[in-house]
PDB file of N, CA and C in Angstrom:
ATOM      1  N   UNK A   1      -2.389   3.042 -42.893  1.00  0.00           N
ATOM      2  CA  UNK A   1      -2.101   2.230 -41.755  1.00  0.00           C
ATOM      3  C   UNK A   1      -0.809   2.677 -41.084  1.00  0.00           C
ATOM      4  N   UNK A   2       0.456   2.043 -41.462  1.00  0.00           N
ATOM      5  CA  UNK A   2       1.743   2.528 -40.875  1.00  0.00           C
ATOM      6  C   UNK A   2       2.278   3.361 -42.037  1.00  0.00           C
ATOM      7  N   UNK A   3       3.077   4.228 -41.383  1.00  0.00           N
ATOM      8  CA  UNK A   3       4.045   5.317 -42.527  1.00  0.00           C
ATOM      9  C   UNK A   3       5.320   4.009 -42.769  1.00  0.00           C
ATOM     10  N   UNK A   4       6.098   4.437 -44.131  1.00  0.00           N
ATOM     11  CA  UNK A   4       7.298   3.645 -44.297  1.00  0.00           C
ATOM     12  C   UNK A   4       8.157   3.834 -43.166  1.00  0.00           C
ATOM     13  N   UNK A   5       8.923   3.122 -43.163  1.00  0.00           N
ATOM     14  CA  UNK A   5      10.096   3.052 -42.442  1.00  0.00           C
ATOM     15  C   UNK A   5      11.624   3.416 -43.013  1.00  0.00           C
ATOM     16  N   UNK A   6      12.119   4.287 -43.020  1.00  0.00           N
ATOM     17  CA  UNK A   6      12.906   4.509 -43.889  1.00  0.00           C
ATOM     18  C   UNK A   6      14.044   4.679 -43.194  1.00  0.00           C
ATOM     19  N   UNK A   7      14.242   4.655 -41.598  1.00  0.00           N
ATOM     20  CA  UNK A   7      15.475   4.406 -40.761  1.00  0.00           C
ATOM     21  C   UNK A   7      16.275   2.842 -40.968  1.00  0.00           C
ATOM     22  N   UNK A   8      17.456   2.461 -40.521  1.00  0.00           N
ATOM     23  CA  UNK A   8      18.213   1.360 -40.425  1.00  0.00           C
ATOM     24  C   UNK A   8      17.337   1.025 -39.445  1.00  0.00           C
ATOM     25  N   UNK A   9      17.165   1.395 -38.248  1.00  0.00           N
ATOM     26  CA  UNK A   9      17.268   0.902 -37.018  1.00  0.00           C
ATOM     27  C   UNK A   9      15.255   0.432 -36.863  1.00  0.00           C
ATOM     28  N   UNK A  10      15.638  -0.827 -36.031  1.00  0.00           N
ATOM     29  CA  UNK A  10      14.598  -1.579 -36.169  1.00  0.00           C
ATOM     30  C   UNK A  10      13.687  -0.820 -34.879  1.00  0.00           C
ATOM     31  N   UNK A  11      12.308  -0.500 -35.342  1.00  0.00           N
ATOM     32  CA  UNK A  11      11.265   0.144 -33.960  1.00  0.00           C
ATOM     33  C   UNK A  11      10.157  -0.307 -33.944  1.00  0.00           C
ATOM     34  N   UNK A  12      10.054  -1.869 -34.541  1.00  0.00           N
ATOM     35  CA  UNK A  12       8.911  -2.418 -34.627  1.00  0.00           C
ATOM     36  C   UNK A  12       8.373  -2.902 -33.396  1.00  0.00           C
ATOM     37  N   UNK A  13       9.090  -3.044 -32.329  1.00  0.00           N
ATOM     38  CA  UNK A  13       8.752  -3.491 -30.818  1.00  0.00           C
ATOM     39  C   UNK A  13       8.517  -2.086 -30.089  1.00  0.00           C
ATOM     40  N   UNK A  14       9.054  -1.152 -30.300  1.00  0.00           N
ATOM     41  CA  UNK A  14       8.296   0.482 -30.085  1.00  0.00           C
ATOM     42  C   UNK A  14       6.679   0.819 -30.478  1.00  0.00           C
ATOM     43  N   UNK A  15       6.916   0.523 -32.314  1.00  0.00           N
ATOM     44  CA  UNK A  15       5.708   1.127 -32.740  1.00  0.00           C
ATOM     45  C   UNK A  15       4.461   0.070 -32.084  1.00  0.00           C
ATOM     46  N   UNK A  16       4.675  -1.182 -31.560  1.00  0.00           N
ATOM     47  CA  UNK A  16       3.474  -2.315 -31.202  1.00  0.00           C
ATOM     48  C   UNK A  16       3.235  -2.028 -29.741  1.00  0.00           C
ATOM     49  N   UNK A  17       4.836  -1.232 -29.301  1.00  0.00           N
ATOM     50  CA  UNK A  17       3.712  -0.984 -27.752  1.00  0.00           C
ATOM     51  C   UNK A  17       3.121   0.365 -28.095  1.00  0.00           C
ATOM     52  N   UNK A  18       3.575   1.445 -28.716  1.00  0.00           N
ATOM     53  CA  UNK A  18       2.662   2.506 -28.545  1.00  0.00           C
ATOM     54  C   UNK A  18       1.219   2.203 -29.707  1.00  0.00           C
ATOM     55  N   UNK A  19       1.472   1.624 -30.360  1.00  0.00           N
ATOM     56  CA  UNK A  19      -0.159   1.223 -30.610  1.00  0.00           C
ATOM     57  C   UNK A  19      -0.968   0.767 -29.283  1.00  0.00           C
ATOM     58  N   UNK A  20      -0.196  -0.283 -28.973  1.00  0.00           N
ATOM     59  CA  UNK A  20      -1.005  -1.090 -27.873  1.00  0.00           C
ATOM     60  C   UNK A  20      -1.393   0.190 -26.304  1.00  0.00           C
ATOM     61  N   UNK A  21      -0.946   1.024 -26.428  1.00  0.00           N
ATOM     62  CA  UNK A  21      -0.980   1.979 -25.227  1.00  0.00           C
ATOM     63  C   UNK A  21      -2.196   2.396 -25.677  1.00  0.00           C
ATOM     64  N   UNK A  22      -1.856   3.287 -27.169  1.00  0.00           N
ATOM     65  CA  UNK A  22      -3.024   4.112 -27.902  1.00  0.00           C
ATOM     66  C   UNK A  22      -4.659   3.244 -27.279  1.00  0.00           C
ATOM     67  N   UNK A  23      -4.290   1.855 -28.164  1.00  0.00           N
ATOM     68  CA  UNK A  23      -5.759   1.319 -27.812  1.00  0.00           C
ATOM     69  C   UNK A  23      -6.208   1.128 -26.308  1.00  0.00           C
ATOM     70  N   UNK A  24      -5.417   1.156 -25.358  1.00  0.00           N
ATOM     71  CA  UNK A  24      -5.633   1.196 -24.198  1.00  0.00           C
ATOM     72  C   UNK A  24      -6.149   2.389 -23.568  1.00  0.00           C
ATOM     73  N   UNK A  25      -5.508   3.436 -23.568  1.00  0.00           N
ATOM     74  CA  UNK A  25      -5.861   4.942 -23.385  1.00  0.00           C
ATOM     75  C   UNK A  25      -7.383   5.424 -24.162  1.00  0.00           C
ATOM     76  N   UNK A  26      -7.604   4.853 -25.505  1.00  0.00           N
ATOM     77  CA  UNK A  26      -8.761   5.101 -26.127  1.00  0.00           C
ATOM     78  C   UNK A  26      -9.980   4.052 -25.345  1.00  0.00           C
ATOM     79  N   UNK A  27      -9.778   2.813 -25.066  1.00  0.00           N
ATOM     80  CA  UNK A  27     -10.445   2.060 -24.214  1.00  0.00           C
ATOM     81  C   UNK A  27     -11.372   2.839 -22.975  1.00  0.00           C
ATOM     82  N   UNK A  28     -10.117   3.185 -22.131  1.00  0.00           N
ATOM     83  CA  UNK A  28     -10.330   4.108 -20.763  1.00  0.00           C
ATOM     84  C   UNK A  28     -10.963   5.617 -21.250  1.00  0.00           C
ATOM     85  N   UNK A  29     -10.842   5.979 -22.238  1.00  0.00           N
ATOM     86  CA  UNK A  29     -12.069   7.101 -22.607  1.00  0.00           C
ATOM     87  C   UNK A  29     -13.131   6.697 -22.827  1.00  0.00           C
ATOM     88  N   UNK A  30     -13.310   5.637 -23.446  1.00  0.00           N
ATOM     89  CA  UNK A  30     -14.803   5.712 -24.138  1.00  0.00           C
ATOM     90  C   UNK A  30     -15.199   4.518 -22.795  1.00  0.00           C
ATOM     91  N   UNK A  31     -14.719   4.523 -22.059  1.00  0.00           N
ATOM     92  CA  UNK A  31     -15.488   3.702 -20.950  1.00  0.00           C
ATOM     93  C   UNK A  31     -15.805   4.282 -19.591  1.00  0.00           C
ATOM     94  N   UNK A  32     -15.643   5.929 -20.067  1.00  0.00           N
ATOM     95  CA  UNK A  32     -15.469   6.942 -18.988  1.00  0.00           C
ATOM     96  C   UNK A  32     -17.352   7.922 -19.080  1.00  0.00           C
ATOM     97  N   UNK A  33     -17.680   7.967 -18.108  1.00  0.00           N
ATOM     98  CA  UNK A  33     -19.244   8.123 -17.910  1.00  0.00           C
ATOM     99  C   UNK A  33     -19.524   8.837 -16.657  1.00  0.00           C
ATOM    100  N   UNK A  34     -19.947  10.348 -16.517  1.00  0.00           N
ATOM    101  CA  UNK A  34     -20.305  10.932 -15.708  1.00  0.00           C
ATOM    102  C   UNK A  34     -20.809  10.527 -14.413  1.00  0.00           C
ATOM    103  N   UNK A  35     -21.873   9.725 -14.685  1.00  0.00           N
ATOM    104  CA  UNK A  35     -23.120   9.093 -13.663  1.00  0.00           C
ATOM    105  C   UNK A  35     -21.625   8.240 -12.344  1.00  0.00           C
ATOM    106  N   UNK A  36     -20.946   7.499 -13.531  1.00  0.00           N
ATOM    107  CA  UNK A  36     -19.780   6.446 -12.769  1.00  0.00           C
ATOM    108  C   UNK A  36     -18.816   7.548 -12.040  1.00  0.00           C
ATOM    109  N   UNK A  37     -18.593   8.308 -12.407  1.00  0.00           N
ATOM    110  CA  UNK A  37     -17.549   9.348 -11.875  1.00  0.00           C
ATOM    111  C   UNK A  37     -18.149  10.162 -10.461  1.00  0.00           C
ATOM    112  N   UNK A  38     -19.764  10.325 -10.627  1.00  0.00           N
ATOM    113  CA  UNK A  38     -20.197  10.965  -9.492  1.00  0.00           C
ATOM    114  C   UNK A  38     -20.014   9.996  -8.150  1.00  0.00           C
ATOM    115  N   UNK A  39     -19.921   8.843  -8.546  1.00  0.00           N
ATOM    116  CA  UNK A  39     -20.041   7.827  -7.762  1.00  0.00           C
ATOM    117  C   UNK A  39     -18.835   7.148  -7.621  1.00  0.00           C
ATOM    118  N   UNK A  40     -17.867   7.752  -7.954  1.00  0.00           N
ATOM    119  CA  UNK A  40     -16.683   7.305  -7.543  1.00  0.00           C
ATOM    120  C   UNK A  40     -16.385   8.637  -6.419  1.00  0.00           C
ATOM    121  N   UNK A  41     -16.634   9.900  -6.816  1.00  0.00           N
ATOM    122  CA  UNK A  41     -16.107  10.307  -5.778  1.00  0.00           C
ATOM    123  C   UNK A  41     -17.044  10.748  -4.917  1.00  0.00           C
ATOM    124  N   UNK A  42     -18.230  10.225  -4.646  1.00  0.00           N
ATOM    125  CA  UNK A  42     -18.601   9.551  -3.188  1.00  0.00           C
ATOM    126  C   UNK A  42     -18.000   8.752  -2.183  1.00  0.00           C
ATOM    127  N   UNK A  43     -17.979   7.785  -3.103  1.00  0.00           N
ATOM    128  CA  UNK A  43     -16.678   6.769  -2.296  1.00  0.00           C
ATOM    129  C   UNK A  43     -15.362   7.175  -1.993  1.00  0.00           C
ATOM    130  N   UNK A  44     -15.039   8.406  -2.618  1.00  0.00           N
ATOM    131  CA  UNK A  44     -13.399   8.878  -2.204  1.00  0.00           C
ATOM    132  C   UNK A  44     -14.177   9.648  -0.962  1.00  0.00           C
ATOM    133  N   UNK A  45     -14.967  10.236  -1.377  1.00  0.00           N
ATOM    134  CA  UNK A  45     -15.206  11.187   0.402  1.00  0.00           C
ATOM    135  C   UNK A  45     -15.573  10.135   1.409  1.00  0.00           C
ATOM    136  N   UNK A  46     -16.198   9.633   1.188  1.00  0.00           N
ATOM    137  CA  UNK A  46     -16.332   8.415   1.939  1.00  0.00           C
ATOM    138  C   UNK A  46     -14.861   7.933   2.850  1.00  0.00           C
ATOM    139  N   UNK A  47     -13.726   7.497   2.150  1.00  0.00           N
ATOM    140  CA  UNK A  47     -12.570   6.957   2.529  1.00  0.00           C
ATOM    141  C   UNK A  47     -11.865   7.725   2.967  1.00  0.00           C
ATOM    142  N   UNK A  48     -12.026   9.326   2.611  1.00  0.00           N
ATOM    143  CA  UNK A  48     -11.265  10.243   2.729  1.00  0.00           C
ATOM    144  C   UNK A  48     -11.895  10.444   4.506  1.00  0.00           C
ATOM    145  N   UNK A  49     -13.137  10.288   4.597  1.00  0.00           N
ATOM    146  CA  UNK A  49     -13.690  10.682   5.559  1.00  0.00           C
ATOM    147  C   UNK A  49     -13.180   9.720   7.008  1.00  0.00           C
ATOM    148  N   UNK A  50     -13.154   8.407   6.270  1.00  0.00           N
ATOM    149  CA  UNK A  50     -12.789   7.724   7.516  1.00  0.00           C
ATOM    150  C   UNK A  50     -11.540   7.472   8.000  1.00  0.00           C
ATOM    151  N   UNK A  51     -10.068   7.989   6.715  1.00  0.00           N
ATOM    152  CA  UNK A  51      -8.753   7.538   7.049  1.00  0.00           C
ATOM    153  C   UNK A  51      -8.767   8.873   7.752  1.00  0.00           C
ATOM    154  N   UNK A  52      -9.491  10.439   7.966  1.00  0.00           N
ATOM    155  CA  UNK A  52      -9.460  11.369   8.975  1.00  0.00           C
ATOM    156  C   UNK A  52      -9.571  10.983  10.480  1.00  0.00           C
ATOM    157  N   UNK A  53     -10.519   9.982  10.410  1.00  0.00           N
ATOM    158  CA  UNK A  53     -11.161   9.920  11.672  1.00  0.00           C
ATOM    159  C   UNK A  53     -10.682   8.294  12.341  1.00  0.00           C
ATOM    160  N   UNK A  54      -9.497   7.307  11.705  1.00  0.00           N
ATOM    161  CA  UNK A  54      -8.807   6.883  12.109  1.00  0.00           C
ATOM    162  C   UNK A  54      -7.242   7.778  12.444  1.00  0.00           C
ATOM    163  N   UNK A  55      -7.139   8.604  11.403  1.00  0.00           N
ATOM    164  CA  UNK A  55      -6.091   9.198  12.012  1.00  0.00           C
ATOM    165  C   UNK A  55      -6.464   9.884  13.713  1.00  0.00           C
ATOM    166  N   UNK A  56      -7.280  10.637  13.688  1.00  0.00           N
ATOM    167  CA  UNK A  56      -7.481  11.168  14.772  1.00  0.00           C
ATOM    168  C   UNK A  56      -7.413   9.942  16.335  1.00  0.00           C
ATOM    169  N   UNK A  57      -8.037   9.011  15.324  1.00  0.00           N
ATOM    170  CA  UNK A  57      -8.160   8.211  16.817  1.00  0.00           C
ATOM    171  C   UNK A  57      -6.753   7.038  17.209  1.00  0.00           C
ATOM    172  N   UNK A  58      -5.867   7.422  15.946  1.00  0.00           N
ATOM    173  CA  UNK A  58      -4.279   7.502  16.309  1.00  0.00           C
ATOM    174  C   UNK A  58      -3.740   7.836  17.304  1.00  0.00           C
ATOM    175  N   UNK A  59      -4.023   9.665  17.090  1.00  0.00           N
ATOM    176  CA  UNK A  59      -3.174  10.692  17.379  1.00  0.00           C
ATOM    177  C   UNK A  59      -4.019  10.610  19.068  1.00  0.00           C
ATOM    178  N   UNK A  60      -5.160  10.229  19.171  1.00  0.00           N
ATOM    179  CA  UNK A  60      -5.184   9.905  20.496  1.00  0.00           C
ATOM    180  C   UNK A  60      -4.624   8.952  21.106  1.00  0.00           C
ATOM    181  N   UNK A  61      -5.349   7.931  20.659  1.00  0.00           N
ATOM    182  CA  UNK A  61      -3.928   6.612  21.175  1.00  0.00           C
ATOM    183  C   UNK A  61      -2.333   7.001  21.823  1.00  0.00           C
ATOM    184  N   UNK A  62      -2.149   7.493  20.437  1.00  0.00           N
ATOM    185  CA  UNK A  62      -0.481   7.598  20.679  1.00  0.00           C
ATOM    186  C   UNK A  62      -0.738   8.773  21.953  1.00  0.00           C
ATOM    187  N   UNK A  63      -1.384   9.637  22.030  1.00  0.00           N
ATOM    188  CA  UNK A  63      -1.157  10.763  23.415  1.00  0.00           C
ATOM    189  C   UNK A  63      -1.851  10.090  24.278  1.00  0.00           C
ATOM    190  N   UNK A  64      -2.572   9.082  24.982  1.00  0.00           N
ATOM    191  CA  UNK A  64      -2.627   8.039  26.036  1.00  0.00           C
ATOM    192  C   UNK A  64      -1.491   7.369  26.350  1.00  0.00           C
ATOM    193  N   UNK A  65      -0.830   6.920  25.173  1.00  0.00           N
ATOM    194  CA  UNK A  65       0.533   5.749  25.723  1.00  0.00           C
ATOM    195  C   UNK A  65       1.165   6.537  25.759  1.00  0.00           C
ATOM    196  N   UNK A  66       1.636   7.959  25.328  1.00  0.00           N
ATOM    197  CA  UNK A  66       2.649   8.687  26.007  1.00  0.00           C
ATOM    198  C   UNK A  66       2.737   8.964  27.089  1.00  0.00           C
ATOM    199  N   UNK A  67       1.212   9.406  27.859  1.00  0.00           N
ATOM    200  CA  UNK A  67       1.202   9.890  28.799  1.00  0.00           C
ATOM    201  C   UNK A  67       1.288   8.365  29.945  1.00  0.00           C
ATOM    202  N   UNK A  68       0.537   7.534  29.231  1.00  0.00           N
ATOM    203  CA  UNK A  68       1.113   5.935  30.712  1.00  0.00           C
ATOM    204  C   UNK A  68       2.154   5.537  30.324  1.00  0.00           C
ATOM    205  N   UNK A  69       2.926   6.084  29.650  1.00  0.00           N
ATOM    206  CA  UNK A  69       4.693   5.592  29.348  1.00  0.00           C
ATOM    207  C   UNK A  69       5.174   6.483  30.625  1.00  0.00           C
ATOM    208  N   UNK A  70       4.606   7.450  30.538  1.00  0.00           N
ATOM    209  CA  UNK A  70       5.566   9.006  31.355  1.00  0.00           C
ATOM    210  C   UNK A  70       5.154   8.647  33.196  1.00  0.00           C
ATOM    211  N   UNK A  71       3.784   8.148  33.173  1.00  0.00           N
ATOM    212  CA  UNK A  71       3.209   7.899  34.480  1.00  0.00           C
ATOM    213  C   UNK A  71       3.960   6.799  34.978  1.00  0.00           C
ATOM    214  N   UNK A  72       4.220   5.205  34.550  1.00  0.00           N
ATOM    215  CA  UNK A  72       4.943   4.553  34.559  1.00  0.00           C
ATOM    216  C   UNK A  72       6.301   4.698  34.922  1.00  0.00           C
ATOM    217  N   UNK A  73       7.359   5.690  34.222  1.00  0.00           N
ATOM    218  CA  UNK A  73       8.498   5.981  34.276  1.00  0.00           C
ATOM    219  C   UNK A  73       8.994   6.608  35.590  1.00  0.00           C
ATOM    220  N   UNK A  74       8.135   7.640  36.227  1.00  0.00           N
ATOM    221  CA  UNK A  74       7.975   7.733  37.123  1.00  0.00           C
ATOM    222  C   UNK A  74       7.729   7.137  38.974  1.00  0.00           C
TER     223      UNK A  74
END
């Protein structure tokens, strides 16, 4: 189970979180599944696809109000 402890210094609030990580990290493996992964990054192209095509329709925006800022100023 645990090795002795043979330091002064107390690491019993150390050794309970890195257990508790361990079982966490081992959790997230064995709950890890190809089929789920193909289908996650669908959905990233997916999002990836549309924060492109809001950016773009930014970068237009913003070059319309530049240009009726400049027409205006005038």
């Amino acid at each position: 189970m645990g090795r002795a402890n043979t330091s002064s210094v107390d690491t019993t609030k150390g050794e309970k979180l890195a257990k508790r990580m361990t079982q966490q990290t081992n959790t997230v493996k064995a709950s890890f599944s190809p089929e789920e992964a193909a289908k996650q990054q669908i959905i990233n192209a997916r999002k990836a696809a549309n924060v492109e095509a809001k950016k773009e329709k930014r970068k237009k925006n913003a070059k319309l109000a530049k240009a009726a800022k400049k027409k205006n100023k005038k």
